[in-house]
Protein backbone atom coordinates (compact mmCIF):
# COMPACT_ATOMS: atom_id res chain seq x y z
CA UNK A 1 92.38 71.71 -95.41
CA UNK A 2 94.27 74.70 -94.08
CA UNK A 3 98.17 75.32 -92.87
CA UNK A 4 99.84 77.33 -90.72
CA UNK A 5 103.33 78.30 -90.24
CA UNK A 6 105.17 77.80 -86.93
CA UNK A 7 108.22 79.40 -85.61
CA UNK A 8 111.16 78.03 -84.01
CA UNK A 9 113.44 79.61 -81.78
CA UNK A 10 116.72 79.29 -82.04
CA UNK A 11 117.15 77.76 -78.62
CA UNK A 12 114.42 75.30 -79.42
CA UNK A 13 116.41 71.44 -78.76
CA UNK A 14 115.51 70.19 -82.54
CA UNK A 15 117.79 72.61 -83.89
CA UNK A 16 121.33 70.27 -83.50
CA UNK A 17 124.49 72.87 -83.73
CA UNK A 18 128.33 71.36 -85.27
CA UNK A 19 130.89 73.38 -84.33
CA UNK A 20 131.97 76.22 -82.12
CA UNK A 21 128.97 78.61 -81.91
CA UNK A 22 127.60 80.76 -78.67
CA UNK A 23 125.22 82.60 -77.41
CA UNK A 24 126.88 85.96 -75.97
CA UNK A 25 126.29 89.51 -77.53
CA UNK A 26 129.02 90.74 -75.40
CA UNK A 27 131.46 91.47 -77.83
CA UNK A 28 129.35 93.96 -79.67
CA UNK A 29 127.80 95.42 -76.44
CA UNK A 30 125.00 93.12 -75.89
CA UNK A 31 121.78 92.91 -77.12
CA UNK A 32 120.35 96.33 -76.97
CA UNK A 33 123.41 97.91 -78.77
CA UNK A 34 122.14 95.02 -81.50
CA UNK A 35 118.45 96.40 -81.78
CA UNK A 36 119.81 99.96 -81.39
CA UNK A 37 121.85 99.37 -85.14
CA UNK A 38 119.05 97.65 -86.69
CA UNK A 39 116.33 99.21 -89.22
CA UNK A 40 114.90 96.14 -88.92
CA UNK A 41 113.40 95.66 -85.42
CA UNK A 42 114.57 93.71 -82.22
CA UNK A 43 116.15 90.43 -82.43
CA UNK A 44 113.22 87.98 -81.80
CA UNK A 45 113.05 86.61 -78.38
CA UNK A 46 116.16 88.37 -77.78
CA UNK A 47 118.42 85.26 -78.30
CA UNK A 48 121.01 84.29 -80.92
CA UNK A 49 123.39 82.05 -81.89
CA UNK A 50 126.56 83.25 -83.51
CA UNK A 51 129.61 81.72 -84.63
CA UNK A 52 132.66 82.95 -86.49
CA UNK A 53 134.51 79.89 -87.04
CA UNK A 54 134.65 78.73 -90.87
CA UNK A 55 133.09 74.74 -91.38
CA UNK A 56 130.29 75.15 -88.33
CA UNK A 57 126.86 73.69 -89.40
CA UNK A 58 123.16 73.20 -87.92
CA UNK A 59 120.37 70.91 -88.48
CA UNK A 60 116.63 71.36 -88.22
CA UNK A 61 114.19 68.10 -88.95
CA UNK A 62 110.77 69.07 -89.39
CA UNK A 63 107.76 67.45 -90.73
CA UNK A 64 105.59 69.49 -92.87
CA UNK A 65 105.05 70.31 -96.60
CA UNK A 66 108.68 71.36 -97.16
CA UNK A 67 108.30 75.17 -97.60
CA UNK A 68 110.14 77.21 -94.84
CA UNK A 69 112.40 79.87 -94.50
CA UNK A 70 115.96 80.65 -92.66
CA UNK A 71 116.14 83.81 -90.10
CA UNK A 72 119.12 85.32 -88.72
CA UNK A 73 121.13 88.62 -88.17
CA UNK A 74 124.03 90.21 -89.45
CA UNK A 75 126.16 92.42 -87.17
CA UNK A 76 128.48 94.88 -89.56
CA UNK A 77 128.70 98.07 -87.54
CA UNK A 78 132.32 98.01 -86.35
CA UNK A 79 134.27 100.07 -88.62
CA UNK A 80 136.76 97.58 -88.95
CA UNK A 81 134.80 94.79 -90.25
CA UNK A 82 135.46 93.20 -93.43
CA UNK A 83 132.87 94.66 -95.75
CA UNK A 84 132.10 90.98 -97.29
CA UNK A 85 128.62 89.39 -95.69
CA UNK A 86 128.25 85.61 -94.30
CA UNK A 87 129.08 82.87 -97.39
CA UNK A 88 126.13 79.97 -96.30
CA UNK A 89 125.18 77.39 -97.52
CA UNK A 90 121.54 75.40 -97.44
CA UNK A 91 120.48 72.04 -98.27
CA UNK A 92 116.84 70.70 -97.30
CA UNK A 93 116.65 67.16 -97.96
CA UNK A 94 119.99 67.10 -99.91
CA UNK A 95 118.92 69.55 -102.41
CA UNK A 96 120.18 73.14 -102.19
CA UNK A 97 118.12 75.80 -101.54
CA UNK A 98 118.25 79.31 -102.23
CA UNK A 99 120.27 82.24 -100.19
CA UNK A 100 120.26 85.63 -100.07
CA UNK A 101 122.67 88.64 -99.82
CA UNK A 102 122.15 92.23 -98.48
CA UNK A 103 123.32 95.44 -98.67
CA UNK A 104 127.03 96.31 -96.69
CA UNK A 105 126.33 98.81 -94.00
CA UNK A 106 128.93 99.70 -91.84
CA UNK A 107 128.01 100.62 -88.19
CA UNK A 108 124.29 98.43 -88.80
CA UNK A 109 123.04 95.50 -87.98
CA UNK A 110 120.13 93.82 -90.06
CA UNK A 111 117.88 91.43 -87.66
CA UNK A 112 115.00 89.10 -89.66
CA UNK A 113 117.48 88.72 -92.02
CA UNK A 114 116.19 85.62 -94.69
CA UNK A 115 119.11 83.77 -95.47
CA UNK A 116 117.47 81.10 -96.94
CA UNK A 117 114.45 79.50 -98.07
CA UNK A 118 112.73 76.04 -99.89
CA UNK A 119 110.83 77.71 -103.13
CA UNK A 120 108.57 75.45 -104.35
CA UNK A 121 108.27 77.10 -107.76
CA UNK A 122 112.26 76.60 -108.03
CA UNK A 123 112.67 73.18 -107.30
CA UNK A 124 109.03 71.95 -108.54
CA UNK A 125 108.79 68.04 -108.60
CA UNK A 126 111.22 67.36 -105.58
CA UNK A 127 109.63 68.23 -102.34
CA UNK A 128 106.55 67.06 -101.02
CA UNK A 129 104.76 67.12 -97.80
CA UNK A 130 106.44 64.76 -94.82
CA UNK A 131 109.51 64.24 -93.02
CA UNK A 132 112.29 66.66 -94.03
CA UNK A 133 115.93 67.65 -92.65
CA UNK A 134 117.47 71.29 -93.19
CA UNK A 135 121.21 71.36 -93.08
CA UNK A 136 123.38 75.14 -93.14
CA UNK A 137 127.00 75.57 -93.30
CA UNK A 138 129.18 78.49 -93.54
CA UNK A 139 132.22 79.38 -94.34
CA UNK A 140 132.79 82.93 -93.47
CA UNK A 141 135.18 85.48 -91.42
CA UNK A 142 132.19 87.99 -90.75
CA UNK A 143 129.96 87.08 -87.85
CA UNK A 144 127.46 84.94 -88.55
CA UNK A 145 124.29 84.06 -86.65
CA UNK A 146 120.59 82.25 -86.93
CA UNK A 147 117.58 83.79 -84.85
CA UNK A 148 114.35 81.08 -85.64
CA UNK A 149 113.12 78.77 -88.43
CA UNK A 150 109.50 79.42 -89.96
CA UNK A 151 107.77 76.33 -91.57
CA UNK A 152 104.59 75.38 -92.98
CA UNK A 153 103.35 72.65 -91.04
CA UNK A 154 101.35 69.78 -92.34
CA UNK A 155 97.32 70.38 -92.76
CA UNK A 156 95.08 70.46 -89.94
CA UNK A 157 98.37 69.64 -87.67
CA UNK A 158 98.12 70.14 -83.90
CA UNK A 159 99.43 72.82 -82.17
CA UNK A 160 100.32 72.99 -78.49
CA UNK A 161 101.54 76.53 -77.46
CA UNK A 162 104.04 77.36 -80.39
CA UNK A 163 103.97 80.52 -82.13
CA UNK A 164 101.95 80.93 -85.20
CA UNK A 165 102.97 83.57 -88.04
CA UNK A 166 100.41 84.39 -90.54
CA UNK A 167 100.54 86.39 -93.70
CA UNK A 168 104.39 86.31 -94.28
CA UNK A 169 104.76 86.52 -98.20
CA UNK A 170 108.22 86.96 -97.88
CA UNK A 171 107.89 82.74 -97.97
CA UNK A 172 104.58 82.67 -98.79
CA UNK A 173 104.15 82.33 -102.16
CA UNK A 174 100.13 82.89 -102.20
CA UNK A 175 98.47 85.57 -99.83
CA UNK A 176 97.97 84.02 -96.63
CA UNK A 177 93.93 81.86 -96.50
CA UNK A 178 93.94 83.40 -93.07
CA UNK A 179 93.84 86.91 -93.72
CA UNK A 180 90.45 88.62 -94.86
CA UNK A 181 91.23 91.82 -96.55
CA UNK A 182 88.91 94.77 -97.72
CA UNK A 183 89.03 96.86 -101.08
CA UNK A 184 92.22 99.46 -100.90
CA UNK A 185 94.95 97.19 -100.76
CA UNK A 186 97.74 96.81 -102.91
CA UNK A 187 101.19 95.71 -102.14
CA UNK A 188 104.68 98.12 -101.79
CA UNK A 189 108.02 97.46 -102.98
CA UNK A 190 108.81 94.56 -100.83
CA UNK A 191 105.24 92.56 -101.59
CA UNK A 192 103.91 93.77 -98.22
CA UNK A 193 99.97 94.31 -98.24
CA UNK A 194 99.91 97.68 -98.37
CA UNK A 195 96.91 100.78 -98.33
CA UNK A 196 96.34 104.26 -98.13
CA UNK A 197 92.87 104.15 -98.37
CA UNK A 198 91.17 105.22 -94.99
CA UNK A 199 88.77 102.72 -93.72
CA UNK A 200 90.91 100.48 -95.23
CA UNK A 201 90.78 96.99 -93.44
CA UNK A 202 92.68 93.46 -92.74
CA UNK A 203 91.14 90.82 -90.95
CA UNK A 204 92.57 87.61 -88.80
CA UNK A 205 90.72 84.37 -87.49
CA UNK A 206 92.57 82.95 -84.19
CA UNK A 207 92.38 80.54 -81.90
CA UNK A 208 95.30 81.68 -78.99
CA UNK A 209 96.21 84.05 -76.01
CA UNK A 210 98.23 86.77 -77.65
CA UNK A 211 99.07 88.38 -80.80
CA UNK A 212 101.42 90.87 -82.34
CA UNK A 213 101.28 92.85 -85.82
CA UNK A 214 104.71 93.47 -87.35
CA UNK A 215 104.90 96.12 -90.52
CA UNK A 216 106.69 98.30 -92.39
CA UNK A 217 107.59 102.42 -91.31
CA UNK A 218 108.20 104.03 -94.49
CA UNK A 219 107.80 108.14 -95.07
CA UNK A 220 108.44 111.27 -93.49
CA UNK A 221 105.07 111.59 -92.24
CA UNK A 222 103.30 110.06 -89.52
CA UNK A 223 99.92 108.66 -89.92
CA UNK A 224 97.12 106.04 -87.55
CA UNK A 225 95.68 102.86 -87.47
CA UNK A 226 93.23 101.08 -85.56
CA UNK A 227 92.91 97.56 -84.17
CA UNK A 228 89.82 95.99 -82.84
CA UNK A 229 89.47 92.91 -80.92
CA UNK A 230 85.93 90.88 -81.11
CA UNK A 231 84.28 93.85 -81.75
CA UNK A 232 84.98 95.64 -78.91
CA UNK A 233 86.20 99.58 -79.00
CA UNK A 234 88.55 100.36 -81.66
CA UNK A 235 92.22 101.05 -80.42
CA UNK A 236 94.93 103.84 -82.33
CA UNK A 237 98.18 102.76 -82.85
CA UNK A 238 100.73 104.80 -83.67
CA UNK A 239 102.91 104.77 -87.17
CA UNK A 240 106.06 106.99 -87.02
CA UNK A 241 108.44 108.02 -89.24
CA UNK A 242 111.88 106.32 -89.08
CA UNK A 243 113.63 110.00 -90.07
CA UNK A 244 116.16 107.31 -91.68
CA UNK A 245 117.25 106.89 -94.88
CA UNK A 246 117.37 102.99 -96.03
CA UNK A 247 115.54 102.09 -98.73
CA UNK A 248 116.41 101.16 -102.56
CA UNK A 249 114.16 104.30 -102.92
CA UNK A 250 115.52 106.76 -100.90
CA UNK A 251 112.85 107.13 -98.55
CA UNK A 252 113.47 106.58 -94.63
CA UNK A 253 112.14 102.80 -93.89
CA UNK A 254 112.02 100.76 -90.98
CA UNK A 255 110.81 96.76 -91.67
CA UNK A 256 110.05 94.35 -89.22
CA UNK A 257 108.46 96.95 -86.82
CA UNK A 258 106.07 96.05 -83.70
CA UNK A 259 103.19 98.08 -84.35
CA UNK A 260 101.12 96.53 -81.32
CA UNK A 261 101.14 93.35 -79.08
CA UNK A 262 98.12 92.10 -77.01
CA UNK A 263 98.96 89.10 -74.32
CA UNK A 264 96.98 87.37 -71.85
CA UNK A 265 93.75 86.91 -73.87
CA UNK A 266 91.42 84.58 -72.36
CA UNK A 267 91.82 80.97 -74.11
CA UNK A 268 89.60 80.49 -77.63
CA UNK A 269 88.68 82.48 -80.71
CA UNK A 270 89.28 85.53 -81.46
CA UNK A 271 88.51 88.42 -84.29
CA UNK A 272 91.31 90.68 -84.98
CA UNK A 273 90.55 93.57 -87.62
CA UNK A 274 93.21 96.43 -88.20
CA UNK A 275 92.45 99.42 -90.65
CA UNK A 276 93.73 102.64 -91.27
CA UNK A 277 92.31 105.55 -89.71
CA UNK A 278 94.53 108.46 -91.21
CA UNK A 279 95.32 110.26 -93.84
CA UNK A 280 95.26 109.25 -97.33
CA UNK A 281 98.44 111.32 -98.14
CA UNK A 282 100.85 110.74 -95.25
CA UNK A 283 102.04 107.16 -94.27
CA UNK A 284 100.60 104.12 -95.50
CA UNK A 285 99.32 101.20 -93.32
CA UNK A 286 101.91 98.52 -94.23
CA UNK A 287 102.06 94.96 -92.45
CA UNK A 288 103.88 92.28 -92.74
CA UNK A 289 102.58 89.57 -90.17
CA UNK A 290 101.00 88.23 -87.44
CA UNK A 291 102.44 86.08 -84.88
CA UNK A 292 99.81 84.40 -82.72
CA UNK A 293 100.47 82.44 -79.31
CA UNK A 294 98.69 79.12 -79.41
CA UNK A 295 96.85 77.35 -77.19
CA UNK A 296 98.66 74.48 -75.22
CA UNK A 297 96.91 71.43 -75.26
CA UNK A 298 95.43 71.87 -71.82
CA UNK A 299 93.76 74.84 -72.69
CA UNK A 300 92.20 73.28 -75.72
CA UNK A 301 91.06 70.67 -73.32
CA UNK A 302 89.19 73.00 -71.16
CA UNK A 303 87.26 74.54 -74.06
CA UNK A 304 85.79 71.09 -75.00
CA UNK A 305 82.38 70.33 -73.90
CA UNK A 306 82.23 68.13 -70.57
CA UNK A 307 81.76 64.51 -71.32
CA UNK A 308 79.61 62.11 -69.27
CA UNK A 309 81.93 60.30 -66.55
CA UNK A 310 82.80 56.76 -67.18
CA UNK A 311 81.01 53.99 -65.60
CA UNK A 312 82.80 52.56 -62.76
CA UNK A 313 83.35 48.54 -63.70
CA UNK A 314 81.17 47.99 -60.30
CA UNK A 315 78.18 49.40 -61.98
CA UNK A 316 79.16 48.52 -65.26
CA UNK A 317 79.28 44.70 -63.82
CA UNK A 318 75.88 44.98 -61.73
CA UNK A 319 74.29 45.73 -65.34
CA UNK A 320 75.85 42.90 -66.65
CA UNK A 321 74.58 40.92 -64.00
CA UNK A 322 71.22 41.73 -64.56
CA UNK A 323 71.23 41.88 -68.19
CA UNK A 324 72.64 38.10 -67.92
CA UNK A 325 69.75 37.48 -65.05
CA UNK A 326 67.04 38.68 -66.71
CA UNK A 327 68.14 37.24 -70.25
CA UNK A 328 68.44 33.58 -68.18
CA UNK A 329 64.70 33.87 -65.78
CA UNK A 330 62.93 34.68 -69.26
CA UNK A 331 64.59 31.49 -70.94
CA UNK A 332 63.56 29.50 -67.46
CA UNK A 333 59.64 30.43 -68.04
CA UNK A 334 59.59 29.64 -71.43
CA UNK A 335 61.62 26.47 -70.85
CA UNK A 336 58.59 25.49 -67.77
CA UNK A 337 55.66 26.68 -69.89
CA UNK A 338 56.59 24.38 -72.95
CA UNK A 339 56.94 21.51 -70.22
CA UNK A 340 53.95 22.59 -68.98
CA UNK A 341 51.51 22.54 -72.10
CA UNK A 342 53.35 19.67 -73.13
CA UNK A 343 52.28 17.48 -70.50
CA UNK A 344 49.11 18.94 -70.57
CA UNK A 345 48.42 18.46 -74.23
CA UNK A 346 49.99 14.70 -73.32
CA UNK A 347 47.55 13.94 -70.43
CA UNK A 348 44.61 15.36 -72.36
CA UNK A 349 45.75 12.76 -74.98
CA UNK A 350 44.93 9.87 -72.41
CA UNK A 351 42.46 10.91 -71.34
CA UNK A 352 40.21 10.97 -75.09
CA UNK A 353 42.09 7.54 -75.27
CA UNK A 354 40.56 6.24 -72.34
CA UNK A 355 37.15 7.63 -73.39
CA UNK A 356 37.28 5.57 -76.50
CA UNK A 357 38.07 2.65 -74.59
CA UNK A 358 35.74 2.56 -71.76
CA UNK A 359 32.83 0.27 -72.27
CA UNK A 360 29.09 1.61 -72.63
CA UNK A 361 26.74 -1.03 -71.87
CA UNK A 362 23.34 1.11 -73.03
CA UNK A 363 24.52 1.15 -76.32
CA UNK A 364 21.83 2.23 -79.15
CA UNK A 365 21.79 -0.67 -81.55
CA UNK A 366 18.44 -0.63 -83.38
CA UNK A 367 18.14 -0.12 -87.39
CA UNK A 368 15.70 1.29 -88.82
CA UNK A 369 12.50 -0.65 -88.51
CA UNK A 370 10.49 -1.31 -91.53
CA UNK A 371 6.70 -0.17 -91.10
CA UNK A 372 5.58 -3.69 -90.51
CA UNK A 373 8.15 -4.13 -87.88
CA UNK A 374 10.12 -6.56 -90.55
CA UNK A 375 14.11 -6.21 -91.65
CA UNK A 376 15.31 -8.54 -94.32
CA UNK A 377 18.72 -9.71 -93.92
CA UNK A 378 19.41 -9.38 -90.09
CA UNK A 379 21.99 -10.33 -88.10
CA UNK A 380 21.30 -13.04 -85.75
CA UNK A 381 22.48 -11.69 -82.00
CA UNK A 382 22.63 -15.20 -80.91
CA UNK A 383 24.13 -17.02 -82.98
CA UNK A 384 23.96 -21.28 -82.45
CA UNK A 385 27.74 -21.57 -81.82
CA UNK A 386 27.75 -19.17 -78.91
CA UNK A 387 27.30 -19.98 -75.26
CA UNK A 388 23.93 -18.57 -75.36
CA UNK A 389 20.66 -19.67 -75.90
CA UNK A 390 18.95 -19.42 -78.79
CA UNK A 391 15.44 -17.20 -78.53
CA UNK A 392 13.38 -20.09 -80.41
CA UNK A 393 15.36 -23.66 -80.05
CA UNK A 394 17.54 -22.72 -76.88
CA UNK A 395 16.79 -24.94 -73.97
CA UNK A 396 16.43 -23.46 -70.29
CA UNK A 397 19.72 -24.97 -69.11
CA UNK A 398 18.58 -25.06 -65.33
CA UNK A 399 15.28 -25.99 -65.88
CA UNK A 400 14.88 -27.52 -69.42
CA UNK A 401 12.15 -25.91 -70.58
CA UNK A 402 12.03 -23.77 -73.74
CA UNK A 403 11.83 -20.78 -74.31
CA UNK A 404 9.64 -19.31 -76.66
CA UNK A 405 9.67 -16.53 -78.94
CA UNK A 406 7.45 -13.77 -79.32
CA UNK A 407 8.14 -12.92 -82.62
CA UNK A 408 6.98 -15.35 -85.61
CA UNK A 409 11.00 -16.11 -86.16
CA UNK A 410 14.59 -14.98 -84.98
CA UNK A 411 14.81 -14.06 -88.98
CA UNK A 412 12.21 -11.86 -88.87
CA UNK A 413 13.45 -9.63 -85.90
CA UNK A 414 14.40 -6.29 -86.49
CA UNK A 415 17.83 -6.18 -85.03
CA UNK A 416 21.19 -4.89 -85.79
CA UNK A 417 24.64 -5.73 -84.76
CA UNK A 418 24.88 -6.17 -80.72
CA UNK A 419 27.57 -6.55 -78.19
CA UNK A 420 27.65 -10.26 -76.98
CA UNK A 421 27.52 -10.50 -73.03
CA UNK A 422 29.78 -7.51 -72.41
CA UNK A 423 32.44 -8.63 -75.08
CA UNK A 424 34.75 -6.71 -76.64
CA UNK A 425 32.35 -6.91 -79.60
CA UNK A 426 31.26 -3.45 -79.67
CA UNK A 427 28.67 -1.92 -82.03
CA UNK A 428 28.46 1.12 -83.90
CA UNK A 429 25.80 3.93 -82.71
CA UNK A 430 23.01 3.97 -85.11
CA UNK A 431 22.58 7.46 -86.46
CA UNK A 432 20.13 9.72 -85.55
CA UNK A 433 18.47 9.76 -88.85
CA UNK A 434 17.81 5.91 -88.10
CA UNK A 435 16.96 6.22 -84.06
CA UNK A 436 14.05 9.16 -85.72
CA UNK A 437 12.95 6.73 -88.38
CA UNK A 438 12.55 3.79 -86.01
CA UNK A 439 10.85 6.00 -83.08
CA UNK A 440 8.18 7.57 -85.74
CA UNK A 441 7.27 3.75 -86.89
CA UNK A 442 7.02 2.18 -83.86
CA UNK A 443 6.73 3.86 -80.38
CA UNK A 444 6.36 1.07 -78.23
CA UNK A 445 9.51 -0.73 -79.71
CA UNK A 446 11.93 2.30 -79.71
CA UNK A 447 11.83 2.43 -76.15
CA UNK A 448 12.03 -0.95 -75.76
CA UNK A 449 15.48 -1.04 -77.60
CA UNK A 450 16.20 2.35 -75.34
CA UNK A 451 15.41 -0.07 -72.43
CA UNK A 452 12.74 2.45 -70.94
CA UNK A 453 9.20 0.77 -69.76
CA UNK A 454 6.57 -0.34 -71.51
CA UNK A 455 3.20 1.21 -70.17
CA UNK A 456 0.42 -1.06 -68.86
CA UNK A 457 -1.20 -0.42 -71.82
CA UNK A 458 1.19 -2.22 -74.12
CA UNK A 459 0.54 -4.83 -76.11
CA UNK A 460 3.63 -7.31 -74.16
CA UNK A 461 1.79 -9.92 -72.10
CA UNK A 462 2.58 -11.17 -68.68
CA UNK A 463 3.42 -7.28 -67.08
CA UNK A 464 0.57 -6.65 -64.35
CA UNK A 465 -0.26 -3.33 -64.11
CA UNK A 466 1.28 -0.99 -62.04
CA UNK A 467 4.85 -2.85 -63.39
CA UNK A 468 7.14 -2.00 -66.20
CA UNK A 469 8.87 -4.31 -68.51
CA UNK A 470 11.81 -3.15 -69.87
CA UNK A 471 13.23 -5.26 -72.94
CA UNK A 472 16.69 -5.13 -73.39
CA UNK A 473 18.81 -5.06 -76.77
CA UNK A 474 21.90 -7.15 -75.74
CA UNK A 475 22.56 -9.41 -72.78
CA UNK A 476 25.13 -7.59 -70.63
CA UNK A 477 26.22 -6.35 -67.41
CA UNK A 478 22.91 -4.48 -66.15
CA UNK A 479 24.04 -1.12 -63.88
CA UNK A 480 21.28 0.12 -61.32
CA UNK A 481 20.96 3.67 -62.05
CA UNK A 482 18.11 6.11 -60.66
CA UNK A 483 15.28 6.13 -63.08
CA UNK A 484 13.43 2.78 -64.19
CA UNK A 485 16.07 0.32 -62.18
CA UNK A 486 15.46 2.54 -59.20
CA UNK A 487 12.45 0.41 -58.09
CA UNK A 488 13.83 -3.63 -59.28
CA UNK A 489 10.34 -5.11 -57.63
CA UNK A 490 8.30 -3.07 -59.91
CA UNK A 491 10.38 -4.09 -63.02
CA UNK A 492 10.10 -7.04 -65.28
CA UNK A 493 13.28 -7.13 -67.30
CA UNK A 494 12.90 -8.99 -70.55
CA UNK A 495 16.17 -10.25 -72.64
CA UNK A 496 15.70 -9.48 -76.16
CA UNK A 497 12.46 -9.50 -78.42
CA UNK A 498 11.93 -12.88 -75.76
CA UNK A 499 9.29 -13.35 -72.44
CA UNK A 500 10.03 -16.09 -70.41
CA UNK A 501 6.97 -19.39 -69.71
């Protein structure tokens, strides 16, 4: 997570005044008379607010990590000014916070003057990142006045237009994350980077439209630098001795200088690298910070990738629609199919049901017959309590005579279970292990029980030739079908193992 620090003017609205300050210069010749007395560049923006009136306050609420750092000017170049400098007083949060003095020049002014800042090394423990409020008083006859705020904002916090400064270790207490620098630096008496070291290089990351570099003047001899935007053709820049003396050292210095400004970049990222291009024994390349315009919120906009337009809810409700069709018709079919096999499945039921019921008058009913055309234990197919007659002691109910058999006895007869008459009665198929058995044994009486003819060469009596008897093995419902009932004069039909007298 990275930080930046914004800047606030001093005519930015969050900044709440108490008291009688204003904004006019007049009284000291306006503002260029200001920058004219200063060794310590131009007033920034060209605006201040001064006040001379003792109990007069102002209060900044800001939310970031709690570092940030109080900028103002002090005007002391009438002769007749009282030689004392501005007595102020700031609290952040309630706490105090440290102030600083300067050095009485009479006839100067001093502009980026830090009159106070949060250290978090000083008051360790008691600030942390959030909301925070920063509250100055003074109490003073000289002429006070406050120029911008500088803050560190919270990480990865949005920006929208405000001006960024980078690599101010005047409140700083690390070396700005932003700033790449090359072997060759050191730092000077006021903790500026620093290098004499041709070749020499800084460089800055930024996302913005503009950007200024602000250092340090410092010798009596001129020297060069170089700045280079995105790799394009390096540009000289000028550094030029202040001829004034004003340093602790006694060497002519000038802080706070514009060494160059670029503007009207086209919106996104850009690569700034500065290095010295001089000597190695005249001036050295000296900077304090950047300040970087930001991109407004629009212009962030624009740099984003286009994103597919949103549905309109017509379209978005037509897919719905058909979604919600589709999802329905496919329930439908499977809803008609099931009916479908269903009754299918339920008809095909009936139908083997009504199979099983239908009656079959031909049905195969012979056992297997012994060799000698004998089967112990059969079942009598007329039995004396029925309404039939009896093959060897029935009597011809119409006529009275009786009918004989032409087998030695009912007992002897090979037969098996037999429908009576077209009753209910049903009997099982033989199987056709028993219907091969009894057709290998006896030709002639296998087809009689299959009710095909005889031949004329059979062994039944009363058949003249050129008819067919056909002997029957129950006494049922007889259907005329093509084949041997195709031709009834030709056929004798026999009930059976009986011939009637």
């Amino acid at each position: 997570m990275t930080t930046v620090w914004k800047v606030v003017d001093d005519t930015d609205p969050r900044i709440v005044y108490g008291g009688e300050w204003n904004q006019s210069l007049s009284e000291f010749g306006g503002i260029n008379a200001v920058n004219q007395a200063s060794l310590s560049g131009d007033i920034y923006n060209d605006t201040l607010h001064i006040t001379k009136a003792n109990g007069t306050s102002l209060t900044f609420r800001f939310n970031g990590t709690s570092l940030l750092g109080l900028y103002g000017t002090w005007i002391t170049f009438d002769a007749n000014a009282s030689s004392s400098y501005p007595k102020t007083r700031c609290f952040l949060d309630g706490i105090p916070i440290l102030g600083f003095s300067t050095v009485f020049q009479a006839g100067r002014a001093t502009n980026h003057k830090l009159l106070c800042r949060a250290d978090p090394d000083f008051y360790k423990g008691t600030m942390s990142p959030g909301e925070h409020e920063l509250f100055v008083n003074s109490t003073v006859d000289t002429p006070f006045s406050v120029d911008y705020i500088v803050y560190e904002a919270l990480p990865d916090a949005s920006v929208d237009g405000e001006v960024l400064q980078f690599g101010n270790g005047a409140v700083q207490e690390d070396r700005d994350p932003h700033l790449s620098f090359s072997a060759g630096w050191g730092t000077n008496s006021n903790d500026s980077p620093s290098t004499s070291t041709p070749g020499s290089s800084v460089s800055l990351k930024f996302n913005g439209t503009g950007i200024q570099l602000y250092g340090e003047l410092t010798g009596n001899s001129s020297n060069v630098g170089t700045y280079q935007l995105d790799g394009q053709s390096p540009q000289t820049f000028q550094l030029f001795s202040p001829g004034v003396t004003a340093s602790s050292s006694g060497l002519p210095q000038w802080t706070d200088q514009l060494l160059f400004n670029l503007s009207g970049l086209s919106p996104g990222e850009h690569t700034m690298v500065v290095a010295h291009n001089g000597s190695a024994s005249a001036m050295p390349l000296s900077i304090q910070y950047f300040l970087v315009e930001s991109l407004t919120a629009e212009e962030q906009a624009a740099l984003l990738p286009p994103s597919d337009p949103p549905q309109s809810s017509q379209a978005s409700h037509t897919k719905t629609g058909a979604i919600a069709g589709g999802v329905i018709g496919g329930l439908a079919a499977l809803v008609l199919l099931g009916i479908a096999g269903w009754m299918w499945k339920r008809r095909r039921g009936v139908r083997r049901q009504e199979d099983r019921e239908r009656p079959h008058p031909f049905t195969e009913l012979l056992s297997p017959i012994s060799p000698v055309g004998l089967v112990t234990n059969a079942i009598d197919p007329y039995p004396l309590n029925q309404n039939h007659f009896h093959p060897s002691t029935a009597q011809n109910r119409s006529s009275g005579t009786k009918v004989k058999s032409s087998s030695p006895s009912v007992e002897n007869y090979p037969l098996s279970p037999v429908r009576y008459g077209g009753s209910k009665h049903q009997a099982r198929n033989m199987t056709d292990e028993s219907r091969s058995g009894a057709s290998q044994r006896d030709p002639d009486r296998s087809r009689m029980a299959h009710g095909s003819p005889l031949s004329p060469t059979s062994s039944s009596p009363n058949v003249v030739r050129g008819e067919s008897m056909v002997r029957h093995t129950d006494s049922g419902l007889r259907m005329r079908e093509d084949g041997v009932f195709s031709n009834p004069q030709h056929v004798v039909e026999v009930p059976p193992d009986y011939t009637a007298t």
